[in-house]
C-alpha atoms as a PDB file:
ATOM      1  CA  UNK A   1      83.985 107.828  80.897  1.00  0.00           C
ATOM      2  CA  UNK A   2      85.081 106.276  77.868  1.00  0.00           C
ATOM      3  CA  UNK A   3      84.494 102.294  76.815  1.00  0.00           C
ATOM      4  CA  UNK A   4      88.095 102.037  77.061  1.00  0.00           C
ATOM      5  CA  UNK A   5      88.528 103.944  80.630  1.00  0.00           C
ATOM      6  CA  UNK A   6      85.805 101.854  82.121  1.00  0.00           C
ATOM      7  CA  UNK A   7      87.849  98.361  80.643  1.00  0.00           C
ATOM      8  CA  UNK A   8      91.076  99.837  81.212  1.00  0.00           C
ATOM      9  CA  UNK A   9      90.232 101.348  84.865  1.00  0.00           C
ATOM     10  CA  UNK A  10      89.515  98.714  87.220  1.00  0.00           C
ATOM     11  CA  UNK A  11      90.636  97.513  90.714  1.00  0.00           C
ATOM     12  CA  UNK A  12      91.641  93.804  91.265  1.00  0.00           C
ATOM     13  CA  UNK A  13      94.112  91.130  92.403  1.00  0.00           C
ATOM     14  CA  UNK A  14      97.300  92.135  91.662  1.00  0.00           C
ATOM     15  CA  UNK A  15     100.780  91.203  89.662  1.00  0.00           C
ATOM     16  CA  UNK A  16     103.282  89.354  91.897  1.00  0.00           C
ATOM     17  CA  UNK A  17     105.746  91.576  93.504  1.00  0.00           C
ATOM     18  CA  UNK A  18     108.622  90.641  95.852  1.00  0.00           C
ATOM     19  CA  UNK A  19     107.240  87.103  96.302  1.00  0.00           C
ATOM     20  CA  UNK A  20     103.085  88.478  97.125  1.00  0.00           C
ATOM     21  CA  UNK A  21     100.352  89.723  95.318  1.00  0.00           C
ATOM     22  CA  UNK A  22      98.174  92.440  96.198  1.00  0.00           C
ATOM     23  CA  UNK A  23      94.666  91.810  97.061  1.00  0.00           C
ATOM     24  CA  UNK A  24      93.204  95.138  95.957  1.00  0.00           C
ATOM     25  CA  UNK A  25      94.997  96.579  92.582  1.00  0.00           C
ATOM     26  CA  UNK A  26      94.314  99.700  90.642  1.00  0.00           C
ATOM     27  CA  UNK A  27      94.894  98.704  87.057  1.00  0.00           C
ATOM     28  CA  UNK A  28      94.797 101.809  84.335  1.00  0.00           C
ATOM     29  CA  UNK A  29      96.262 103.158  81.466  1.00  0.00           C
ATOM     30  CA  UNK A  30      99.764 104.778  83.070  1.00  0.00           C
ATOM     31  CA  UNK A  31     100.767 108.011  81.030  1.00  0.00           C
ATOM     32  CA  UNK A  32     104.601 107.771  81.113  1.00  0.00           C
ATOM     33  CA  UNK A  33     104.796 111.316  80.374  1.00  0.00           C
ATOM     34  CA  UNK A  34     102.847 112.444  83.535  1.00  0.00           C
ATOM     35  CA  UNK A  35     104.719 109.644  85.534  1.00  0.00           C
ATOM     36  CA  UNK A  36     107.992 111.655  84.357  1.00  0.00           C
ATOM     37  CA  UNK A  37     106.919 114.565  85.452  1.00  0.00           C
ATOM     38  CA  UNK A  38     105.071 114.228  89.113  1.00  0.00           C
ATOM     39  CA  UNK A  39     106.252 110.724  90.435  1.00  0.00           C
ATOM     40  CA  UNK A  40     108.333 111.758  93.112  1.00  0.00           C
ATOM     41  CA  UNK A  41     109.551 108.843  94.639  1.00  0.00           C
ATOM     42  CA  UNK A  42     110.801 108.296  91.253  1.00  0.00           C
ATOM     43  CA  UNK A  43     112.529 111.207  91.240  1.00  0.00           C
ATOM     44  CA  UNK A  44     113.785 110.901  95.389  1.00  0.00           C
ATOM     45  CA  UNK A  45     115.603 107.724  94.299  1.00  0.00           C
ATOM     46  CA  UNK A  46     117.121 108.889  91.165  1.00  0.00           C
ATOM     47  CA  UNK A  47     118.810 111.741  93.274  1.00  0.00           C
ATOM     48  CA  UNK A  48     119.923 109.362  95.525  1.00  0.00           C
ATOM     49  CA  UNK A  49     121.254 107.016  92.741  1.00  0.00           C
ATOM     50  CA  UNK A  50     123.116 109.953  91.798  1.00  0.00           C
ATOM     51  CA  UNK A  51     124.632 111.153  94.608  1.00  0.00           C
ATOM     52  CA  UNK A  52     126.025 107.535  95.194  1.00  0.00           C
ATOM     53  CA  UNK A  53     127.692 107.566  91.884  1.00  0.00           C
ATOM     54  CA  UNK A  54     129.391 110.821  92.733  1.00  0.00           C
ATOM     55  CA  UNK A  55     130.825 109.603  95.956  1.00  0.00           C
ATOM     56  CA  UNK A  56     132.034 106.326  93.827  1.00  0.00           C
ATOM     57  CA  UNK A  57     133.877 108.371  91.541  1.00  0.00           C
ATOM     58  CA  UNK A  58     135.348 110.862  94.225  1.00  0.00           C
ATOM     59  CA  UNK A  59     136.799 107.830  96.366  1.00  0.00           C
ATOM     60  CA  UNK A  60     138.029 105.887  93.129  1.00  0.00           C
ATOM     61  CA  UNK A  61     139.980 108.908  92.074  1.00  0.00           C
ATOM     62  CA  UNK A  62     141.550 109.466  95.811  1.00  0.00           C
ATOM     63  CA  UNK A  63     142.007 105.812  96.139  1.00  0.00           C
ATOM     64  CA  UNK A  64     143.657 105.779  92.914  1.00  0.00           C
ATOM     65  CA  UNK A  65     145.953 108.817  94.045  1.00  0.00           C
ATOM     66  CA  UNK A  66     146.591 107.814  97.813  1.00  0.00           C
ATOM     67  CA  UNK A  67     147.814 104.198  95.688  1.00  0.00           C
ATOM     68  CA  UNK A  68     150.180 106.643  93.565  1.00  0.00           C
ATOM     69  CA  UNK A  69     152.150 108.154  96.948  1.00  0.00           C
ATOM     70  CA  UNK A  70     152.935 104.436  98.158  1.00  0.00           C
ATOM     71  CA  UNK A  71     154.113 104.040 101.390  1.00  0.00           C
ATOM     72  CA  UNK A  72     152.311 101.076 103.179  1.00  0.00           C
ATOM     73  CA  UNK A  73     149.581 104.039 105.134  1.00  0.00           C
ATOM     74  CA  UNK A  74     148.838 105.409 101.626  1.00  0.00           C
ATOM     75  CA  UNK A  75     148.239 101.950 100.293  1.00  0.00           C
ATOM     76  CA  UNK A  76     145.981 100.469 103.259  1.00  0.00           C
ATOM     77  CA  UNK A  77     143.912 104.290 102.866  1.00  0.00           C
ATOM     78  CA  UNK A  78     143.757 103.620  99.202  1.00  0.00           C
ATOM     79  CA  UNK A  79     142.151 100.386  99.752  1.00  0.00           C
ATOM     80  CA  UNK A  80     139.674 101.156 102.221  1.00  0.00           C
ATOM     81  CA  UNK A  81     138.613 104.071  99.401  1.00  0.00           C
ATOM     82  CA  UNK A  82     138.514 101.546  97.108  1.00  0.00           C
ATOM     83  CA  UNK A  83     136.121  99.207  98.902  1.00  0.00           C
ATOM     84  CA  UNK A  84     133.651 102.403  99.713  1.00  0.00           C
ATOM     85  CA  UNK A  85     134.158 103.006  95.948  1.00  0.00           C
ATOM     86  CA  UNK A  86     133.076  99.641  95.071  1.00  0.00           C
ATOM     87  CA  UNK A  87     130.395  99.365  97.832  1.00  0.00           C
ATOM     88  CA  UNK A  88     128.579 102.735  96.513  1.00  0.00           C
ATOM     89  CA  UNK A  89     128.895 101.858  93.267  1.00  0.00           C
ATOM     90  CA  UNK A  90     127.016  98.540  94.167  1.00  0.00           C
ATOM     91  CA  UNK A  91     124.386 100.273  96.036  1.00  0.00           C
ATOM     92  CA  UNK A  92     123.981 102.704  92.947  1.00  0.00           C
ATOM     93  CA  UNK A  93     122.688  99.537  90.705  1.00  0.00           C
ATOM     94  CA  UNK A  94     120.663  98.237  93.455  1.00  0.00           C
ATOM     95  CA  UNK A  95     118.652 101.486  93.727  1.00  0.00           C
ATOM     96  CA  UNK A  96     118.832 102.188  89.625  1.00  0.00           C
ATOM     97  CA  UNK A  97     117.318  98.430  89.785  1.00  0.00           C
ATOM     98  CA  UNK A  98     114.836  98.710  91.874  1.00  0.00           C
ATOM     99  CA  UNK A  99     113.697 101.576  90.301  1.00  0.00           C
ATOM    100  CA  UNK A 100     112.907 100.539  87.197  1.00  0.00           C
ATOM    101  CA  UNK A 101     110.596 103.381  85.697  1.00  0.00           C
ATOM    102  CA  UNK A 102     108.980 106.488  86.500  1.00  0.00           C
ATOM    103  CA  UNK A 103     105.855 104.202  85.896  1.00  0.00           C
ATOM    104  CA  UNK A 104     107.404 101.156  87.875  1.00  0.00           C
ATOM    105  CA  UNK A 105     105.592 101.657  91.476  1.00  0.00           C
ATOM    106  CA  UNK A 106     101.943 103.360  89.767  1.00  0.00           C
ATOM    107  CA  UNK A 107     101.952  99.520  88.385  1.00  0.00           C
ATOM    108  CA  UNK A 108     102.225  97.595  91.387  1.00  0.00           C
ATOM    109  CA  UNK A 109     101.087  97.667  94.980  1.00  0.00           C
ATOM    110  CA  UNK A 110      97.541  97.838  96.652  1.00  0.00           C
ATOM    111  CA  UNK A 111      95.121 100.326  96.131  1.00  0.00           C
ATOM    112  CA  UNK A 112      94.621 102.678  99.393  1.00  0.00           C
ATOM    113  CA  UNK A 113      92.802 105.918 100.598  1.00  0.00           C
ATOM    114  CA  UNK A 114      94.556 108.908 100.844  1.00  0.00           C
ATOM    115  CA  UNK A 115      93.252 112.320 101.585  1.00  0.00           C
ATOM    116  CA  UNK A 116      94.736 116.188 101.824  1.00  0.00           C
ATOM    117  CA  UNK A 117      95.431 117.005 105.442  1.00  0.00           C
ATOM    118  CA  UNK A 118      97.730 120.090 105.490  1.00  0.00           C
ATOM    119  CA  UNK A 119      98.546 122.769 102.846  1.00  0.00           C
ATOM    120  CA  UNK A 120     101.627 125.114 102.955  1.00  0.00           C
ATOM    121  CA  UNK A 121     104.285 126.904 101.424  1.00  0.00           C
ATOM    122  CA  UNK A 122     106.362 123.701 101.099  1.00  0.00           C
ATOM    123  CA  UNK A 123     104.173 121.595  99.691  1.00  0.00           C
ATOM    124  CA  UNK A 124     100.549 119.670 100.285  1.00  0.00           C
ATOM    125  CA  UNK A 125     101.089 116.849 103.032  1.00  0.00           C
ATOM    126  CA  UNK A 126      98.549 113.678 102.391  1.00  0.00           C
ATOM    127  CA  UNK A 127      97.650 111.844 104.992  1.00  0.00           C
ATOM    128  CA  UNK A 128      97.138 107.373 104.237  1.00  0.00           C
ATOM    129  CA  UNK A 129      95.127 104.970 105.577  1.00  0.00           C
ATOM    130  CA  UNK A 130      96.732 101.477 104.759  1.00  0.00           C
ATOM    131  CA  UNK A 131      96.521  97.963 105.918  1.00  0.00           C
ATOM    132  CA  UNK A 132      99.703  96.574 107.021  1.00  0.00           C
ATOM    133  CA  UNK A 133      98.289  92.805 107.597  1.00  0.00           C
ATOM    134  CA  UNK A 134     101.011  90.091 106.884  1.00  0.00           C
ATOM    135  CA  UNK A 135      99.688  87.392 109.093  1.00  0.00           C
ATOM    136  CA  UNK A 136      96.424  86.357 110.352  1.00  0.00           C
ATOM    137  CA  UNK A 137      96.328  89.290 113.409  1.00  0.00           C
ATOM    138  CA  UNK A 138      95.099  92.519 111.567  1.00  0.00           C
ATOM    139  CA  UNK A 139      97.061  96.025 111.100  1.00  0.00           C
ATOM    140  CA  UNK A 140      96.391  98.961 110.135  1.00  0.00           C
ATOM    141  CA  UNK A 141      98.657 102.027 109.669  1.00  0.00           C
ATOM    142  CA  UNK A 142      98.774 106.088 109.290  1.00  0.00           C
ATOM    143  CA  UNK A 143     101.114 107.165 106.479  1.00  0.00           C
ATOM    144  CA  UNK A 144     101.940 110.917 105.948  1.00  0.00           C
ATOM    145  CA  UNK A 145     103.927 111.843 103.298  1.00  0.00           C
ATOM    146  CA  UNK A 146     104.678 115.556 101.529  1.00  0.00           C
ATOM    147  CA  UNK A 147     104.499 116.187  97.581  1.00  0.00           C
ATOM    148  CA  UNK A 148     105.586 119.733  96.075  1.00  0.00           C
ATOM    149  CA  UNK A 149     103.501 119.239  93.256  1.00  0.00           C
ATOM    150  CA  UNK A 150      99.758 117.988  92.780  1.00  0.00           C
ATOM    151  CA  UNK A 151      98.818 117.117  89.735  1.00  0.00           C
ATOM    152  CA  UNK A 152      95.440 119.133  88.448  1.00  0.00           C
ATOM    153  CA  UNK A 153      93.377 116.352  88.137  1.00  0.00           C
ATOM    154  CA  UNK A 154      92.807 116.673  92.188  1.00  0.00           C
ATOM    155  CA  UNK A 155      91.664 120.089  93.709  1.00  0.00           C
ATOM    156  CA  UNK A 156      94.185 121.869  95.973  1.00  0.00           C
ATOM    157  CA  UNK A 157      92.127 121.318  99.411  1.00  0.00           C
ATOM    158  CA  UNK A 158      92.207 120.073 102.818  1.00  0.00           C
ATOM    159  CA  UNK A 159      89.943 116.750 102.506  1.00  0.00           C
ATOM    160  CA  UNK A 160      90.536 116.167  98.542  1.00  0.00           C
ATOM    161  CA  UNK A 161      90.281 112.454  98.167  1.00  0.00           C
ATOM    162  CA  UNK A 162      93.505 111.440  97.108  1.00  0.00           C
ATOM    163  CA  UNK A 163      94.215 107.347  95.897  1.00  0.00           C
ATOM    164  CA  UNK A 164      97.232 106.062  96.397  1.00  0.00           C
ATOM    165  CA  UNK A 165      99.115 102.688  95.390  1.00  0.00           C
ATOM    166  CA  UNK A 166     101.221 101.350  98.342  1.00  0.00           C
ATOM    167  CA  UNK A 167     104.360  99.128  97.893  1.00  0.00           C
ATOM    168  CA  UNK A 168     105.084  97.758 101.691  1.00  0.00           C
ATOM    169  CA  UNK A 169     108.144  96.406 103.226  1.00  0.00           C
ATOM    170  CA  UNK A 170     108.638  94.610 106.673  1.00  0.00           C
ATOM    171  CA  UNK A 171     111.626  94.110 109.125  1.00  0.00           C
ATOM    172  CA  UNK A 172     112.689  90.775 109.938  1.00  0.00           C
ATOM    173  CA  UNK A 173     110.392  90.197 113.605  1.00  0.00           C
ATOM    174  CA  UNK A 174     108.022  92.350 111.904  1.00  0.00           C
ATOM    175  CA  UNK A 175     104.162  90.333 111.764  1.00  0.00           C
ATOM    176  CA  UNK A 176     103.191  93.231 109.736  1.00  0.00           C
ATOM    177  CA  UNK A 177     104.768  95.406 107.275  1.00  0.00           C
ATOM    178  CA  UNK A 178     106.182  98.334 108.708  1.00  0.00           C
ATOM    179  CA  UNK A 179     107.185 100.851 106.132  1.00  0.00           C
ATOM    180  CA  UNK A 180     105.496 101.708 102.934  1.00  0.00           C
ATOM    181  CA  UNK A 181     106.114 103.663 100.267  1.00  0.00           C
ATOM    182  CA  UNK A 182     102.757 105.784  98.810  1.00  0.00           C
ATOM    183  CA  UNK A 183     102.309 106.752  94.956  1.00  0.00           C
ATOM    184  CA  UNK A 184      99.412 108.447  93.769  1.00  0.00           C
ATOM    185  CA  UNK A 185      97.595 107.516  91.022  1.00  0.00           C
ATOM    186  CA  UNK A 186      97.303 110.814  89.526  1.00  0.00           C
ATOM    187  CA  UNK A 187     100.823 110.571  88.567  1.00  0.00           C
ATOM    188  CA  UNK A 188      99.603 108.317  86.114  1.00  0.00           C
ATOM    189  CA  UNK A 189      96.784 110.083  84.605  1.00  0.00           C
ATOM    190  CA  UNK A 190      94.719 113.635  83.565  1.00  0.00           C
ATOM    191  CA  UNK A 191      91.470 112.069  83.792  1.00  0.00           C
ATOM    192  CA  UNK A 192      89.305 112.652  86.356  1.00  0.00           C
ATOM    193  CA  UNK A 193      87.198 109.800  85.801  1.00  0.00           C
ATOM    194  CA  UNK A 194      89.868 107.118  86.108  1.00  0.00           C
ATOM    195  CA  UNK A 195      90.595 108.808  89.905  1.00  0.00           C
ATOM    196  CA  UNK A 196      86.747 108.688  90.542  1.00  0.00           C
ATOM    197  CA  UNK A 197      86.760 104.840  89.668  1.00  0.00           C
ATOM    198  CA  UNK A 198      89.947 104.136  92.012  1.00  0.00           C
ATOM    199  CA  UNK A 199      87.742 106.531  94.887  1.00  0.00           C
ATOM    200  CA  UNK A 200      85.037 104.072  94.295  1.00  0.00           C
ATOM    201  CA  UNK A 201      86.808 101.519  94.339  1.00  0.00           C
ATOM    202  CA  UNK A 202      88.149 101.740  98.256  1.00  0.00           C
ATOM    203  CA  UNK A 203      85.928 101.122 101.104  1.00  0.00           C
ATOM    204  CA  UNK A 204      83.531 104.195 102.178  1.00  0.00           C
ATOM    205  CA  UNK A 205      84.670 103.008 106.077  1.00  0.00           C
ATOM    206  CA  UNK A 206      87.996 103.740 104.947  1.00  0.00           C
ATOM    207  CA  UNK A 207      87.200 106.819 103.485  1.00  0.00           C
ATOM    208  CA  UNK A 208      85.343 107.508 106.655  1.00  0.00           C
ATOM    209  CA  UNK A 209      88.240 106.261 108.850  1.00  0.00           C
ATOM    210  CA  UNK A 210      90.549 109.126 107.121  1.00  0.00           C
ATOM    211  CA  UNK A 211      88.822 111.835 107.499  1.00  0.00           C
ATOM    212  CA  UNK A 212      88.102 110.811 111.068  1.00  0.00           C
ATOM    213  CA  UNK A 213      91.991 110.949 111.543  1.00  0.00           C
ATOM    214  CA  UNK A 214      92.900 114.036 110.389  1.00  0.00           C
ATOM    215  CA  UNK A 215      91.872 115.648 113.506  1.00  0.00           C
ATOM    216  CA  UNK A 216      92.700 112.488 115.928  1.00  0.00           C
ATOM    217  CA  UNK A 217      95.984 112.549 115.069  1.00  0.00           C
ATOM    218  CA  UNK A 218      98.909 115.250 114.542  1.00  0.00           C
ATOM    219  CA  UNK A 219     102.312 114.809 113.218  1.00  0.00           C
ATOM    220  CA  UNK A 220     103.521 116.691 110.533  1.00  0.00           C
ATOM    221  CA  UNK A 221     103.451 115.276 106.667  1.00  0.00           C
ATOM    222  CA  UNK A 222     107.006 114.495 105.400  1.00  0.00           C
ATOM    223  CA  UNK A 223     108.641 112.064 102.727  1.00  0.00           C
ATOM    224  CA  UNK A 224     107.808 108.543 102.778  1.00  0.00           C
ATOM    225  CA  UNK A 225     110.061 107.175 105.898  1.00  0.00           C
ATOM    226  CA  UNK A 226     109.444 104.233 107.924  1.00  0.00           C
ATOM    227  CA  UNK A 227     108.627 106.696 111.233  1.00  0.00           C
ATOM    228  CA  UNK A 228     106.028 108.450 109.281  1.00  0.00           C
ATOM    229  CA  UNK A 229     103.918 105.247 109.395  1.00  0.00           C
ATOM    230  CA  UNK A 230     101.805 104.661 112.617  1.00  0.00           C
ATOM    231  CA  UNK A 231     100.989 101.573 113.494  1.00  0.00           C
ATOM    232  CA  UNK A 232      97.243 101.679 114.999  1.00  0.00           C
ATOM    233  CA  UNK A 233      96.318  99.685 117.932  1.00  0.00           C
ATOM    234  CA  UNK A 234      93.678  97.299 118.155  1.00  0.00           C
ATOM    235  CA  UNK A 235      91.535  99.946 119.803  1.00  0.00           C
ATOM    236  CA  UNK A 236      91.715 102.618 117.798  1.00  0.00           C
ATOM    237  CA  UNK A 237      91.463 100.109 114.584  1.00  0.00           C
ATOM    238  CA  UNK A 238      87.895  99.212 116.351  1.00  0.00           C
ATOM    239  CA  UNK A 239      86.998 102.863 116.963  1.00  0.00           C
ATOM    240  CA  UNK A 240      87.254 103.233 113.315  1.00  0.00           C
ATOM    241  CA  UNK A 241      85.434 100.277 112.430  1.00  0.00           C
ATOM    242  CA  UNK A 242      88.157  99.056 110.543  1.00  0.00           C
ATOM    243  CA  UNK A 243      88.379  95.518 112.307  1.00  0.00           C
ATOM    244  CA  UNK A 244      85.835  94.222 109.595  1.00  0.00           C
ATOM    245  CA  UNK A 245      86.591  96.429 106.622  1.00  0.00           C
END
């Protein structure tokens, strides 16, 4: 590794995002390009962005033409089109917001173990170990999630150490976060050293703890959603002598 990898590549407290700061950070040098091409959250969102723009502009043109028939039905079914117009096209900037970049996410979040679990013909599913501590009680979670593409940097195999960067969200009556959204960090780089320094950088226990659960537990790798993430119990968190990692 490079004198500028090994300053550039590091894992530490991190930036402030939505009102915290992440205790375990995996600063490097993000390649825009590569974040472009793989981040697929990035890409999830941008479809979705999309699609509500579409559905803005259908109902503003039928609003607009059930407003041209008057009659007092027309009107009252042009402005409830109008208000779903407005609405999507509100929720369309909120997501294009939140977005920000394809190299947004790769830049925040906390640092966290990932691994290869399944292989098929739809994609590779990665299994993550995360801690989902808000309060004082400690939580951990199970993440699966499903990419169609992995970037060459890793090797295409069941146990491939994959690092992630985790943004987490919580429910209101939530004490821990219960949904988070996984990036890798190889959507942000080629180099192989720079994902061997973020490997290094994350707890052998929790390395440990991951492969342990690819055989404890089964459900079946799909797109970031809040159901994919299972919440371990206080047992099993012991088992894996995660209480003290």
């Amino acid at each position: 590794m490079s004198n500028d990898e090994k300053e550039s590549a590091y894992a530490d407290i991190g930036p402030q995002f939505m009102g915290s700061y992440a205790e375990r950070h995996f600063y490097y040098d993000v390649d825009a390009n590569l974040a472009k091409r793989y981040n697929e959250n990035y890409k999830k969102m941008q479809r979705f962005a999309m699609r509500a723009l579409i559905i803005a502009l259908i109902t503003g043109v039928l609003s607009i033409w059930l407003y041209s028939l008057g009659g007092i039905w027309f009107i009252l079914l042009g402005a409830i089109t109008t208000l779903i117009s407005i609405a999507t096209i509100v929720l369309a900037i909120l997501v294009f917001k939140r977005l920000g970049s394809p190299t947004a996410l790769l830049k925040r979040g906390v640092l966290n173990a990932g691994i290869i679990s399944q292989i098929d013909s739809d994609g590779i599913g990665i299994l993550v170990l995360a801690e989902t501590t808000r309060a004082e009680e400690v939580h951990w979670g199970l993440c699966s999630i499903k990419i169609k593409e992995l970037p060459s940097v890793h090797e295409k195999k069941i146990g491939e150490k994959v690092p992630v960067t985790c943004v987490f969200s919580s429910d209101s009556g939530f004490n821990y976060n219960n949904a988070v959204t996984p990036s890798l960090i190889a959507w942000g780089t080629s180099s192989r050293d720079v994902i061997q320094k973020a490997i290094d950088q994350i707890d052998k226990v929790e390395w440990e703890a991951l492969s342990q659960s690819i055989d404890r537990y089964d459900f079946k790798p799909e797109y970031s959603e809040p159901e994919q993430l299972k919440q371990l119990t206080l047992k099993e968190i012991v088992e894996l002598k995660l209480y003290n990692a």
